[in-house]
Protein backbone atom coordinates (compact mmCIF):
# COMPACT_ATOMS: atom_id res chain seq x y z
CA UNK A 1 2.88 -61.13 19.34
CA UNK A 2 6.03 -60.92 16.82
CA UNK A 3 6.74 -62.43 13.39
CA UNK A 4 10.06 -64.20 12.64
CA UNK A 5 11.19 -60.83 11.66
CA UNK A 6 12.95 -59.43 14.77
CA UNK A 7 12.56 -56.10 15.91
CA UNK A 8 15.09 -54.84 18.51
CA UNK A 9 15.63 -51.49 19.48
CA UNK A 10 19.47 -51.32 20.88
CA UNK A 11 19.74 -49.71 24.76
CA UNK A 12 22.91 -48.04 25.86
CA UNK A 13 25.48 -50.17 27.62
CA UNK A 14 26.39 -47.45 29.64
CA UNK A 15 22.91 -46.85 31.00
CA UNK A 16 22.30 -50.87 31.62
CA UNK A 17 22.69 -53.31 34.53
CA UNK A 18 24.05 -57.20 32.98
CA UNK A 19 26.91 -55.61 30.58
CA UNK A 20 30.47 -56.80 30.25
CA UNK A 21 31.53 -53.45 31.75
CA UNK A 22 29.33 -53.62 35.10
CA UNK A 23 30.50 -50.03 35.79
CA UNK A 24 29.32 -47.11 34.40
CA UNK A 25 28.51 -43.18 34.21
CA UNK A 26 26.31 -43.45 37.64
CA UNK A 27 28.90 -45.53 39.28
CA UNK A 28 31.27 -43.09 38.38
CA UNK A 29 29.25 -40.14 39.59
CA UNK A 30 27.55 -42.45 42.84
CA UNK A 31 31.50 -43.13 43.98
CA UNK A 32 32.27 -39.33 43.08
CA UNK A 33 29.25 -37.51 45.60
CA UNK A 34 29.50 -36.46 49.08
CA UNK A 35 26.75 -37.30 51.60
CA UNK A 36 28.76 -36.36 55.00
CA UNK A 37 27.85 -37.96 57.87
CA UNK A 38 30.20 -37.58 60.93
CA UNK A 39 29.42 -36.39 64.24
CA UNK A 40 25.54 -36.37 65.82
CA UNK A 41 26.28 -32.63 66.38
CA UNK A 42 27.63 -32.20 62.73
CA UNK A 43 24.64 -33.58 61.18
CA UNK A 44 21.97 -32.49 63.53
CA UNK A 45 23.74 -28.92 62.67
CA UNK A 46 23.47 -30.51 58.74
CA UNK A 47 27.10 -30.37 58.57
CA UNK A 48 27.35 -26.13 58.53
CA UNK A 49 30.83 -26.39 59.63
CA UNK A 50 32.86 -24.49 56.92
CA UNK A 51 33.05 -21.29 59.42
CA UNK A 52 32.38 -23.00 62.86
CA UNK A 53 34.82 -25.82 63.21
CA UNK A 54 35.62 -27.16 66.67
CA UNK A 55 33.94 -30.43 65.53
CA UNK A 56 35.83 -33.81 64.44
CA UNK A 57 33.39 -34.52 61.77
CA UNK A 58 33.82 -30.74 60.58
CA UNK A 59 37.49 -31.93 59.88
CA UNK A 60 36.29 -33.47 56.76
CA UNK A 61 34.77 -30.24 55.29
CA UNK A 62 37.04 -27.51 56.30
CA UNK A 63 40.69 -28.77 57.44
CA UNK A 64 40.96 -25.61 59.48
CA UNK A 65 38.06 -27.08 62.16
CA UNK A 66 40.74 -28.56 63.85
CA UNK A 67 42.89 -25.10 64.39
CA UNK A 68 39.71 -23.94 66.49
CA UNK A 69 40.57 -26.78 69.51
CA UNK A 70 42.60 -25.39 72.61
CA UNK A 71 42.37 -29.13 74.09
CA UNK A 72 42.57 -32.80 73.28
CA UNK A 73 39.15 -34.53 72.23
CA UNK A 74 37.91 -37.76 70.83
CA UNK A 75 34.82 -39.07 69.31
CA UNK A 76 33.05 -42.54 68.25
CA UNK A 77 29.58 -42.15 66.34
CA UNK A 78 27.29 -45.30 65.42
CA UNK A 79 24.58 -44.75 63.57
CA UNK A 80 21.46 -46.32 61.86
CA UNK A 81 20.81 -45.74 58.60
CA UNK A 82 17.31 -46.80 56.61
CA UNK A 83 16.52 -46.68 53.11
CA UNK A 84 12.71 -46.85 52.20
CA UNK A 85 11.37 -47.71 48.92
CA UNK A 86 7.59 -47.82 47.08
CA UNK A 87 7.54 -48.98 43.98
CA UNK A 88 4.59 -49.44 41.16
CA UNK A 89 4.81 -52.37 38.68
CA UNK A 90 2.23 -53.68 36.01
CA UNK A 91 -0.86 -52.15 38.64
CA UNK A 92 1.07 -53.52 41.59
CA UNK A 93 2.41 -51.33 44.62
CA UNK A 94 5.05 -52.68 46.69
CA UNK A 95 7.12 -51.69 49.46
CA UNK A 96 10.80 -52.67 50.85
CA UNK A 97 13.42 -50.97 52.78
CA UNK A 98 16.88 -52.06 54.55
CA UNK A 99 18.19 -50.97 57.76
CA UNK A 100 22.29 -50.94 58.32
CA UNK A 101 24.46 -50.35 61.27
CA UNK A 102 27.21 -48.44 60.56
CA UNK A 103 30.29 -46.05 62.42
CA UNK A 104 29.80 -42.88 60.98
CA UNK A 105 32.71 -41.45 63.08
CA UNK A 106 35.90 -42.14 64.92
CA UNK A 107 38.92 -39.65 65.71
CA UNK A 108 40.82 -37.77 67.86
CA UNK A 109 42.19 -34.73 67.84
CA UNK A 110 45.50 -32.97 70.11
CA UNK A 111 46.23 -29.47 71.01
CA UNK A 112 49.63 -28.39 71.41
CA UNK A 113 50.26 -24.96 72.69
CA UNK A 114 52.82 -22.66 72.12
CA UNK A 115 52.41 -20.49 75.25
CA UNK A 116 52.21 -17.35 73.06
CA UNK A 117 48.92 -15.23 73.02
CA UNK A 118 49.65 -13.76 69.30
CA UNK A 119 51.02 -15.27 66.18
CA UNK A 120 51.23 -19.15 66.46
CA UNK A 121 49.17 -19.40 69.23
CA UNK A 122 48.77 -23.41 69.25
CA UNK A 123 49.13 -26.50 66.43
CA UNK A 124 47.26 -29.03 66.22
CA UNK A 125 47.14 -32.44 65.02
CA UNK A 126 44.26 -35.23 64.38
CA UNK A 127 43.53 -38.49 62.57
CA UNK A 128 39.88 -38.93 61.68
CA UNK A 129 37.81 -41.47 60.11
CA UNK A 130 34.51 -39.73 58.97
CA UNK A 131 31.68 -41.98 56.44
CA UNK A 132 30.76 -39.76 53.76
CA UNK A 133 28.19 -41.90 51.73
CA UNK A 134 26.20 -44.65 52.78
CA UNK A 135 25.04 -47.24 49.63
CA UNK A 136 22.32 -49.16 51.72
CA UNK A 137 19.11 -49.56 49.44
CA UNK A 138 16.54 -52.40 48.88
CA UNK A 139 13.70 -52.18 46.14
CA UNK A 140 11.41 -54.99 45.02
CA UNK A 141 8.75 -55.47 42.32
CA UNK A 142 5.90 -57.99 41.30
CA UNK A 143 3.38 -57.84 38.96
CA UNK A 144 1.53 -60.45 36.40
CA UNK A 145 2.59 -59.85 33.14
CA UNK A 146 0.46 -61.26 29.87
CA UNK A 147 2.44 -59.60 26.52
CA UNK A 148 5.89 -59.80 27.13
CA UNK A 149 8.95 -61.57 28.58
CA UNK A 150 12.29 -61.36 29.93
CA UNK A 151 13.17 -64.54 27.77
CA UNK A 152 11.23 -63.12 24.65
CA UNK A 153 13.23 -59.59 24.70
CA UNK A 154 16.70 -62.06 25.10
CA UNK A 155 15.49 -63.83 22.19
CA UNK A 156 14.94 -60.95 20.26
CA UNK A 157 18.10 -59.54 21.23
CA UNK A 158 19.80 -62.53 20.43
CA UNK A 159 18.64 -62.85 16.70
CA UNK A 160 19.48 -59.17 16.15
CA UNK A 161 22.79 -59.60 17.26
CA UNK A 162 23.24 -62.53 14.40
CA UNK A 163 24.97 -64.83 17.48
CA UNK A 164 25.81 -68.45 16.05
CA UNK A 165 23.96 -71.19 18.63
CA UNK A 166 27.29 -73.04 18.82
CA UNK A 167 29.79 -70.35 20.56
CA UNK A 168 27.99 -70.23 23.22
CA UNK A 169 27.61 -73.62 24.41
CA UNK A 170 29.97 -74.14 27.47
CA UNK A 171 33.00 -76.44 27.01
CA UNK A 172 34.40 -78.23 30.35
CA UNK A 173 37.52 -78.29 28.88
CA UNK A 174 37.18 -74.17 28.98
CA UNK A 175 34.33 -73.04 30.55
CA UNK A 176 35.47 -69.43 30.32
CA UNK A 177 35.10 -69.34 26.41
CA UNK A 178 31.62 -68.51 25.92
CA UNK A 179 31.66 -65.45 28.25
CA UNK A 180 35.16 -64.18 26.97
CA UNK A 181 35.01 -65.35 23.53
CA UNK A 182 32.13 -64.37 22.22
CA UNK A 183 29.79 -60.68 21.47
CA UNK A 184 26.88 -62.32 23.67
CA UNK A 185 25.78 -61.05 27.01
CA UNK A 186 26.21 -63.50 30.38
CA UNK A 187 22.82 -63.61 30.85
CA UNK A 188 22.41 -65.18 27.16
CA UNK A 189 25.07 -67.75 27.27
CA UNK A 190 23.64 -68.62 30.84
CA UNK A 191 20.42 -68.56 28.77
CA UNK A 192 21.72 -70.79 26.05
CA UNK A 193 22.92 -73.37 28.32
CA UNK A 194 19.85 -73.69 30.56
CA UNK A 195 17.63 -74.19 27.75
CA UNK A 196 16.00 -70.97 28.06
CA UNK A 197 16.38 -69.81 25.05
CA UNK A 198 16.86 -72.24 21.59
CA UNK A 199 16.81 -72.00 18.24
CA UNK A 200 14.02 -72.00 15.47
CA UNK A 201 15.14 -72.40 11.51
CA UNK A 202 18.45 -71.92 11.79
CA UNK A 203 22.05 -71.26 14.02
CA UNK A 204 20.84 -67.32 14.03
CA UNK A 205 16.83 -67.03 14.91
CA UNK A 206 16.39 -67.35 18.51
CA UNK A 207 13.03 -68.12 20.48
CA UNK A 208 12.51 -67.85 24.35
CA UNK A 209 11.30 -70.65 27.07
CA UNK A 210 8.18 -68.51 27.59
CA UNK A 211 7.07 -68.04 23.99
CA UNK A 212 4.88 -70.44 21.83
CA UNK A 213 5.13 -70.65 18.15
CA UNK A 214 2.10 -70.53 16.21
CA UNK A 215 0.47 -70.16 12.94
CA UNK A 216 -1.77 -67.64 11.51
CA UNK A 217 -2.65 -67.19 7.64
CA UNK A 218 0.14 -68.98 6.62
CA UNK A 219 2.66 -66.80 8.66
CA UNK A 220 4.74 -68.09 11.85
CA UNK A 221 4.51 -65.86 14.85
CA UNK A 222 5.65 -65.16 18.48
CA UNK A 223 3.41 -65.72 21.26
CA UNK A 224 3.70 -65.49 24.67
CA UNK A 225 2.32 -68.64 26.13
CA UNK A 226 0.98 -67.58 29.43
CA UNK A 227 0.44 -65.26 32.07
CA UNK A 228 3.39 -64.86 33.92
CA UNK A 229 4.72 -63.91 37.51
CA UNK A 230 7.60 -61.53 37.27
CA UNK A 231 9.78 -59.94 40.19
CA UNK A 232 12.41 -58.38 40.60
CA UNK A 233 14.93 -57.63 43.84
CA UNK A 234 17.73 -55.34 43.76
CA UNK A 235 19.80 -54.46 46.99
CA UNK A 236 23.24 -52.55 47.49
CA UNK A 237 25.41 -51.99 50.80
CA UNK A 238 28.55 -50.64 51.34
CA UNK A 239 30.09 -47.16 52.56
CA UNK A 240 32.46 -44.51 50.97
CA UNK A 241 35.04 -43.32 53.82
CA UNK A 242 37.33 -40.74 54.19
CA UNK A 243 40.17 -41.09 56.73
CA UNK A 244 42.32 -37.95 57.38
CA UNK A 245 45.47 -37.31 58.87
CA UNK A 246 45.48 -33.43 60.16
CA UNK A 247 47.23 -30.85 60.84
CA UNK A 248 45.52 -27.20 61.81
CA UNK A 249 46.76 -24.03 63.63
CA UNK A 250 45.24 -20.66 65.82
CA UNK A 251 46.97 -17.91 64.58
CA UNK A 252 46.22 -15.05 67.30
CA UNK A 253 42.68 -16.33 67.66
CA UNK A 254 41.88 -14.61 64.59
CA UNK A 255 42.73 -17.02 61.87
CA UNK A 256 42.86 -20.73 61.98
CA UNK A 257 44.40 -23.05 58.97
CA UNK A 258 44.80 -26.69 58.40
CA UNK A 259 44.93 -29.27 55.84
CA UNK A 260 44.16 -33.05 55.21
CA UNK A 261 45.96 -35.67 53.64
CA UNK A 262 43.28 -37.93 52.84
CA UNK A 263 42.87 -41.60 51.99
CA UNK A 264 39.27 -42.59 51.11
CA UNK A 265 37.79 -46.26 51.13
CA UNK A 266 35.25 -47.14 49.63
CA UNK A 267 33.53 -50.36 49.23
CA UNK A 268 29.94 -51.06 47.47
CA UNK A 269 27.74 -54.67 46.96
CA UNK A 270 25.43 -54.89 44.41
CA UNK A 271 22.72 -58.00 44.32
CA UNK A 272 19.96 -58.11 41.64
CA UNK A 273 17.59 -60.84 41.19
CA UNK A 274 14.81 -61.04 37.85
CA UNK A 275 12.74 -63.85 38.20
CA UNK A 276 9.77 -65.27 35.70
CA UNK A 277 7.12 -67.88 36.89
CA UNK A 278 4.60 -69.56 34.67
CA UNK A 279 1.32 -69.98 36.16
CA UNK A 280 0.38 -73.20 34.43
CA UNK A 281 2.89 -74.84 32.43
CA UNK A 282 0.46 -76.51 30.26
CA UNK A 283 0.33 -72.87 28.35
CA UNK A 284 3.71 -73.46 26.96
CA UNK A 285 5.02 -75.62 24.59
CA UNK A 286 8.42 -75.88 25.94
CA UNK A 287 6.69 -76.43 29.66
CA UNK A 288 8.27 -73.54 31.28
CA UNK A 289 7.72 -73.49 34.78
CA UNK A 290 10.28 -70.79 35.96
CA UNK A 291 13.86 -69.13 36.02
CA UNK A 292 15.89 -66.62 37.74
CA UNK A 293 18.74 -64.95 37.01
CA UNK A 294 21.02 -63.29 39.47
CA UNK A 295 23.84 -60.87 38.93
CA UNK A 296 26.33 -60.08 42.33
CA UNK A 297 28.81 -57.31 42.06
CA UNK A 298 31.14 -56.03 44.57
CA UNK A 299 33.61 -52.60 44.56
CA UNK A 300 36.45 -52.06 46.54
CA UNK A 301 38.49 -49.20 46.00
CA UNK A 302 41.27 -46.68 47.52
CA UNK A 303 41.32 -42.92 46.48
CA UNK A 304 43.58 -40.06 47.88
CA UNK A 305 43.05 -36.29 48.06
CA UNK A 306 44.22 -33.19 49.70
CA UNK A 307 42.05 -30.52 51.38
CA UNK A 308 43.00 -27.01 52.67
CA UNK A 309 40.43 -24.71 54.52
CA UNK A 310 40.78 -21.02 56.33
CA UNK A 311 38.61 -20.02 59.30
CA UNK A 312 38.74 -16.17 59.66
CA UNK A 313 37.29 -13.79 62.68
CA UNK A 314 36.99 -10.33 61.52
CA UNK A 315 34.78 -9.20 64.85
CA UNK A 316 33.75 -11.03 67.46
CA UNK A 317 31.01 -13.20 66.86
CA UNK A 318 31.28 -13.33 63.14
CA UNK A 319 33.18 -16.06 61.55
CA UNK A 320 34.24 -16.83 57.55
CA UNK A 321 35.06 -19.83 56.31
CA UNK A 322 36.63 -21.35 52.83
CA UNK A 323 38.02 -24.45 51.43
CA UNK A 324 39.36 -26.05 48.70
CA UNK A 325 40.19 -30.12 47.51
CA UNK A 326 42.00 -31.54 45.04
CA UNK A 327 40.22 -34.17 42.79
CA UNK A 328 40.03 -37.15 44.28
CA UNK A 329 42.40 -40.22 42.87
CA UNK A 330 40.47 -43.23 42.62
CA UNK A 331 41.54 -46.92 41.65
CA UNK A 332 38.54 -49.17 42.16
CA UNK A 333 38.68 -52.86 41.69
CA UNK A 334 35.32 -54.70 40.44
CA UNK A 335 34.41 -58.46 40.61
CA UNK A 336 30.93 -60.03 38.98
CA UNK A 337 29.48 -63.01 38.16
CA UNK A 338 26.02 -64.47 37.58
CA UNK A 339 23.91 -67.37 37.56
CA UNK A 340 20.82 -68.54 35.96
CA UNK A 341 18.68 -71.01 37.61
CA UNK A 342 15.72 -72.72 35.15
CA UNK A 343 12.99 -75.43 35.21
CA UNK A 344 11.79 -76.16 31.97
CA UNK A 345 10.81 -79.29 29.86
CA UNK A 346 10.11 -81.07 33.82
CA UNK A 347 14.31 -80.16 33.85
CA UNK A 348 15.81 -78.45 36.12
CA UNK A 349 19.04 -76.44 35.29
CA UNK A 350 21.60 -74.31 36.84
CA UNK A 351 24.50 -72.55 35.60
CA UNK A 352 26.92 -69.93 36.67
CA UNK A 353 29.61 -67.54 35.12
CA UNK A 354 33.23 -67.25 35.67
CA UNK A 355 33.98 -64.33 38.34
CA UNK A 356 35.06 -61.15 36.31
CA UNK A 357 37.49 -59.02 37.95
CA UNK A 358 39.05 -56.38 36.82
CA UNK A 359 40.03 -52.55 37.93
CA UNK A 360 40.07 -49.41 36.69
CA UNK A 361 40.49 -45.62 37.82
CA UNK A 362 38.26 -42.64 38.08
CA UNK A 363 39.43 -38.69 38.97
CA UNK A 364 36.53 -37.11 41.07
CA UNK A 365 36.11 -33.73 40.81
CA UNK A 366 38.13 -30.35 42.38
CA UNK A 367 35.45 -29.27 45.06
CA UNK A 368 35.35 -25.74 46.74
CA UNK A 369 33.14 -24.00 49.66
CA UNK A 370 32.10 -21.49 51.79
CA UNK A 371 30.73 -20.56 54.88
CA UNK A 372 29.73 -17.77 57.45
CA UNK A 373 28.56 -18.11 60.89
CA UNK A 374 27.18 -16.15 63.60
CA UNK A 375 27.71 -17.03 67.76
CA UNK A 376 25.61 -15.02 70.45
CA UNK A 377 28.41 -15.29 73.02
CA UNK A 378 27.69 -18.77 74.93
CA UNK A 379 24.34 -18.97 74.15
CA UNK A 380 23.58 -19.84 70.27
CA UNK A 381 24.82 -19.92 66.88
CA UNK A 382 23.61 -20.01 63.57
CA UNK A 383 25.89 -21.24 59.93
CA UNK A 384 25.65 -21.38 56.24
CA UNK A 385 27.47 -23.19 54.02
CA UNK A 386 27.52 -23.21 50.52
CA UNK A 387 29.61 -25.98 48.33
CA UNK A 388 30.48 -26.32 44.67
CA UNK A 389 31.59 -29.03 42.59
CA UNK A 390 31.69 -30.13 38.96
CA UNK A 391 30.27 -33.72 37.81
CA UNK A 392 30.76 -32.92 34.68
CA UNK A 393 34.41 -33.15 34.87
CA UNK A 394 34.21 -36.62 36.58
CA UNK A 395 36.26 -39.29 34.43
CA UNK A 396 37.42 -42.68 34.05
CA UNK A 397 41.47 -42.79 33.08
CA UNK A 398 42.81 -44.42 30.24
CA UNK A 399 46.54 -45.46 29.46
CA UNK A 400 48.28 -47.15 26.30
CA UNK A 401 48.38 -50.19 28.37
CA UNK A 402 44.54 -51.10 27.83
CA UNK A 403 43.11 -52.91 25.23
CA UNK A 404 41.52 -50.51 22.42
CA UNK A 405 38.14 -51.38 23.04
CA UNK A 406 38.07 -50.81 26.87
CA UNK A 407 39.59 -47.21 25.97
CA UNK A 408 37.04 -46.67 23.42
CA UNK A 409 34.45 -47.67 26.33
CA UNK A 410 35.91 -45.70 28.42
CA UNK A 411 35.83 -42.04 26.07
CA UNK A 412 32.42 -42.90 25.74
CA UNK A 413 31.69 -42.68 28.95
CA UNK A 414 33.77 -39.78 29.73
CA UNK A 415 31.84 -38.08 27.18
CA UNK A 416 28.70 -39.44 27.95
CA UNK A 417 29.37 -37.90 31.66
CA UNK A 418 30.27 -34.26 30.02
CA UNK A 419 26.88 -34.44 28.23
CA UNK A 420 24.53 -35.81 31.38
CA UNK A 421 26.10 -34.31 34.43
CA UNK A 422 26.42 -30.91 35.64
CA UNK A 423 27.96 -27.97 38.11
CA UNK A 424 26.01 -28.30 41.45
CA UNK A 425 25.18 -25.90 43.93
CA UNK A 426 24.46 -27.57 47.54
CA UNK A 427 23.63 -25.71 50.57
CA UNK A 428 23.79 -26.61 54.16
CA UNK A 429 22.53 -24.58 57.52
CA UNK A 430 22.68 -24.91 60.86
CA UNK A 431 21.63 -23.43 64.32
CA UNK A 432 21.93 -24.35 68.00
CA UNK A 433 20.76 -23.21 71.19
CA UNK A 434 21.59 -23.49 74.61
CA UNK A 435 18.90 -23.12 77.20
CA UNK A 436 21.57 -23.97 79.70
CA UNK A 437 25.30 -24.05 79.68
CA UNK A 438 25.31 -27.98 79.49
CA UNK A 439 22.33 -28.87 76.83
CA UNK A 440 22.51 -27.93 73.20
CA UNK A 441 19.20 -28.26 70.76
CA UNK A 442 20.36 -28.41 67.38
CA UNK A 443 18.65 -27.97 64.32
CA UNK A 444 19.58 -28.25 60.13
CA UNK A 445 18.63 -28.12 56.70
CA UNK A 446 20.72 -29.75 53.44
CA UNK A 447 19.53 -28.98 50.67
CA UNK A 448 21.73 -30.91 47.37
CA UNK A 449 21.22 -30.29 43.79
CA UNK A 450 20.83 -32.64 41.63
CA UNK A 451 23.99 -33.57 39.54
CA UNK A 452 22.07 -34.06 36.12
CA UNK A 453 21.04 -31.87 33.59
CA UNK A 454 18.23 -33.54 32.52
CA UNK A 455 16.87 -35.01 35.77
CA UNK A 456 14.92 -33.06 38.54
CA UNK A 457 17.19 -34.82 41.43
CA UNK A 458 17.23 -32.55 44.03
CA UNK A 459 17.46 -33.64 47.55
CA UNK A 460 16.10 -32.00 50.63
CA UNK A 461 17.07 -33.15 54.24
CA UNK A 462 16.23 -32.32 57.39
CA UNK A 463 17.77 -32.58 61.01
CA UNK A 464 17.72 -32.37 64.24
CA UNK A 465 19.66 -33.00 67.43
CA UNK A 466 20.04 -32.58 71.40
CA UNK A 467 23.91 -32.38 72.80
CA UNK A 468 24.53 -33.01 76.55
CA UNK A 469 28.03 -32.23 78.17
CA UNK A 470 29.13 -33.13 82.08
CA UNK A 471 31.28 -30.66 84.25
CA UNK A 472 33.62 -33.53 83.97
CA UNK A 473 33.89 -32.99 80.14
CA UNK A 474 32.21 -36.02 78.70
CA UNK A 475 29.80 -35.34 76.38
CA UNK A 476 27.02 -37.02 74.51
CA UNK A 477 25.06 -36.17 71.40
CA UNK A 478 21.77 -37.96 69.54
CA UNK A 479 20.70 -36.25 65.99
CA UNK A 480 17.82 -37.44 63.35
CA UNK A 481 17.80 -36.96 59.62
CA UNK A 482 15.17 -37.02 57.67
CA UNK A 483 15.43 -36.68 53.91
CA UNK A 484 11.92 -34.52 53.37
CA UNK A 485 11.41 -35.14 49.39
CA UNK A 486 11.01 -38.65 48.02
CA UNK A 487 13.22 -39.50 45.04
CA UNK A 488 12.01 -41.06 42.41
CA UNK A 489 13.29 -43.09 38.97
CA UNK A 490 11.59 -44.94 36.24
CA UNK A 491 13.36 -48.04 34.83
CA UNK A 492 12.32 -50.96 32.29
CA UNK A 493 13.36 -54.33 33.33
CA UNK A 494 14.24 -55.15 30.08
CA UNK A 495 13.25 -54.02 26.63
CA UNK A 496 10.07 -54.32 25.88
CA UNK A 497 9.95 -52.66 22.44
CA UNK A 498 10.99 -55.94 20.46
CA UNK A 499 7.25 -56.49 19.75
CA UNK A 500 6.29 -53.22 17.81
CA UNK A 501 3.26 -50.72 19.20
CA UNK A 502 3.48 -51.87 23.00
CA UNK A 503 3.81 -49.24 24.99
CA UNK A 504 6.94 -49.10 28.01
CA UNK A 505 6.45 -51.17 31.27
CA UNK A 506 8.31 -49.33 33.50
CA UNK A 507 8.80 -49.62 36.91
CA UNK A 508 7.73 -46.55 38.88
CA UNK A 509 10.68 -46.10 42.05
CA UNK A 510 10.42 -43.74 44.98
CA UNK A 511 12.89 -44.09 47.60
CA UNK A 512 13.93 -42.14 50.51
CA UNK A 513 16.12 -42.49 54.25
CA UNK A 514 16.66 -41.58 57.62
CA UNK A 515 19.59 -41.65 59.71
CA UNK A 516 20.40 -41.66 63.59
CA UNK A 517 23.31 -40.99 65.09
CA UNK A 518 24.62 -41.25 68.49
CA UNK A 519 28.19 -39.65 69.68
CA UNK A 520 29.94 -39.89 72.49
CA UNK A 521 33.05 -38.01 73.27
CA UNK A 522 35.50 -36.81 75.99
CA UNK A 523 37.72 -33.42 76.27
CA UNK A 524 41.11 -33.43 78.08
């Protein structure tokens, strides 16, 4: 229970779903990292290509994979990606996951010769379309909760925030005024006008749907009226892209070079849904039945980048490989809206926000790698790659041309980035063998660090693949990842510190995927 007196303890905008900025530091960072997909051979390999090359999703990592073909080839990959989640809320266990279909990889690739055996020995030139993060993910939670509610921490939010009743009430004459015209959330002006939340006293002192007043020795206080149902759904699609245009070279069959100019799409969907359902409306005095709120987002942006790589025989059978990118130049642009949905007092109510649209620009950072590799003539190799990249130096861009409170927002997040995120070291290894000259078995290991100082977020995946190639050229390749760790992430849905001495309700996450890919290619 809570007195009149509200207690509210303030949560960082940049860390929170529902805010008038819908971006922030782990959008930045989730639009920033590289998972590469590709080819089936790439990934059943797990992408140890910096030294190798020879492979159209390779062309991604190290530009110079294309110098390595003496012959035409091109490649389409589909692939399955799911996402599995478990989840723990208020002693309940749950389970969801989401399965996507997706083209990992399409490209092509041409030789041209120079009919010399030393010096420029052959150029060659490719445009490739390779995925390099997938955004599929579906989590759910349920649980009966009997202290606290959504509606209540609004409330308490509300008060604290000294909001006057009247600016928020939604005028047809301008309906986008409460959302753009006042310090109050959506959700609370959707709140207001849904009868979710009202006042008690005065214009300031809020109350929620769910909550009873009551009084004890004199003294008004907070109650909530009765056990409720709460869930909660959040699912996100979408894909980050790179598509390359090529060019690579064989300088006497000892070095190969090439670079990318490279235009990356990327476009992510965001759908949350926090629901509360009484289970008997006679326990509250406002006779709340039920309400959800939904919040939809959706990113779409372009980003550009250059990439220059070396492969490098010094003896036969040993190869080195390095590479280096530019930051990637980012302009995303982001819509939102919400609704709230409500049956109380035997009403039923529905409201929705404007659509918010805006953009806005991020700089990814400089990335760097290296690799060595190993081949045993014709019949196996093995590869190690190691990359490097700062997410620390991630950051949003700000210009005299936007108003002083979005670049304050902005600085604060850049420096809220430099404090949270970190220099990562991620490793990837490969090896295939060939029992025969047509069948490959292909095996890998990624392992990525996490990009947070003060998280444990390190990923471990692991792959596997079989390759199978006709005299006639045509080939065809299947590979499995697995991630082998689960991740995991603890979350409130809201704040449930506005009554003082209850402990956290947090949602306990753990999420993990697998992928499968299927190529098939010709060489002419």
């Amino acid at each position: 229970m809570r007195t009149l007196r509200i207690y509210f303890t303030a949560i960082l905008g940049l860390l929170i779903p529902f805010m008038g900025h819908s971006q922030s530091i782990y959008d930045a960072l989730r639009f920033s990292n590289n998972d590469y997909e590709g080819t089936a051979r790439g990934v059943a390999m797990g992408n140890a290509f910096t030294a190798l090359g020879g492979d159209m999703g390779a062309i991604t990592i190290n530009p110079a994979s294309s110098g390595v073909y003496l012959y035409n080839e091109f490649t389409i990959t589909p692939a399955v990606t799911n996402a599995v989640d478990r989840s723990h809320y208020l002693g309940s266990d749950t389970k969801a996951d989401r399965t996507r279909f997706t083209l990992s990889n399409v490209g092509g690739v041409s030789s041209f010769k120079t009919g010399r055996n030393t010096g420029l020995v052959s150029f060659n030139m490719g445009v490739v379309a390779n995925q390099t993060s997938n955004y599929s993910t579906r989590s759910f939670v349920s649980g009966r909760q009997t202290l606290t509610s959504k509606l209540g921490s609004m409330a308490a939010a509300m008060s604290n925030s000294n909001i006057y009743c009247d600016d928020m009430t939604i005028s047809s004459s301008d309906p986008s005024y409460p959302f753009y015209g006042t310090n109050a959330l959506w959700e609370e002006v959707l709140a207001w006008n849904t009868a979710l939340v009202e006042t008690i006293y005065d214009d300031y002192t809020y109350v929620g749907a769910t909550e009873n007043i009551l009084s004890e020795n004199g003294q008004d206080i907070i109650v909530l009226g009765g056990p409720l149902t709460q869930s909660y759904l959040q699912e996100t699609t979408g894909y980050k892209q790179d598509i390359t245009l090529n060019f690579g070279g064989n300088i006497s069959h000892k070095l190969y070079f090439g670079i990318n100019f490279t235009m990356q799409t990327l476009w992510y969907d965001k759908f949350q849904k926090l629901s509360e359902k009484g289970e008997n409306p006679d326990d509250f005095q406002t006779e709340f039945e039920e309400f959800t709120h939904t919040y939809r987002e959706s990113t779409n942006g372009i980003g550009f980048n250059i990439k220059a790589g070396i492969i490098y025989r010094p003896v036969a059978g040993l190869r080195l490989g390095a590479t280096i990118s530019t930051p990637t130049w980012t302009r995303l642009r982001n819509e939102n809206f919400e609704t709230m949905d409500a049956r109380v007092y035997q009403e039923h109510y529905y409201e929705e926000s404007p659509l918010n649209a805006f953009q806005y620009d991020i700089t990814s950072p400089l990335r760097w790698g290296l690799g060595v590799a190993y081949t045993f003539g014709s019949v196996a190799l093995i590869s190690v790659d190691y990359e490097n990249t700062n997410y620390g130096s991630i950051k949003f861009k700000t210009d005299n041309s936007m108003h002083p409170a979005d670049v304050e927002y902005y600085n604060k997040a850049n420096s809220a980035i430099r404090t949270n995120f970190k220099r990562v070291n991620n490793v990837r290894a490969g090896m295939e063998i060939k029992p025969v000259q047509q069948l490959s078995l292909r095996f890998g290991y990624n392992y990525y660090d996490s990009s947070e100082k003060y998280f444990d977020g390190d990923i471990h995946y692991a792959s596997a693949g079989i390759g199978f190639t006709t005299k006639s050229n045509i080939f065809m390749d299947l590979a499995y990842r697995q991630q082998c760790n689960w991740s995991s992430e603890d979350y409130e849905l809201y704040d449930t510190q506005y009554i003082p001495g209850l402990p956290e309700t947090l949602v306990n996450s753990k999420y993990m995927n697998w992928k499968l890919l299927f190529t098939f290619g010709c060489r002419f």
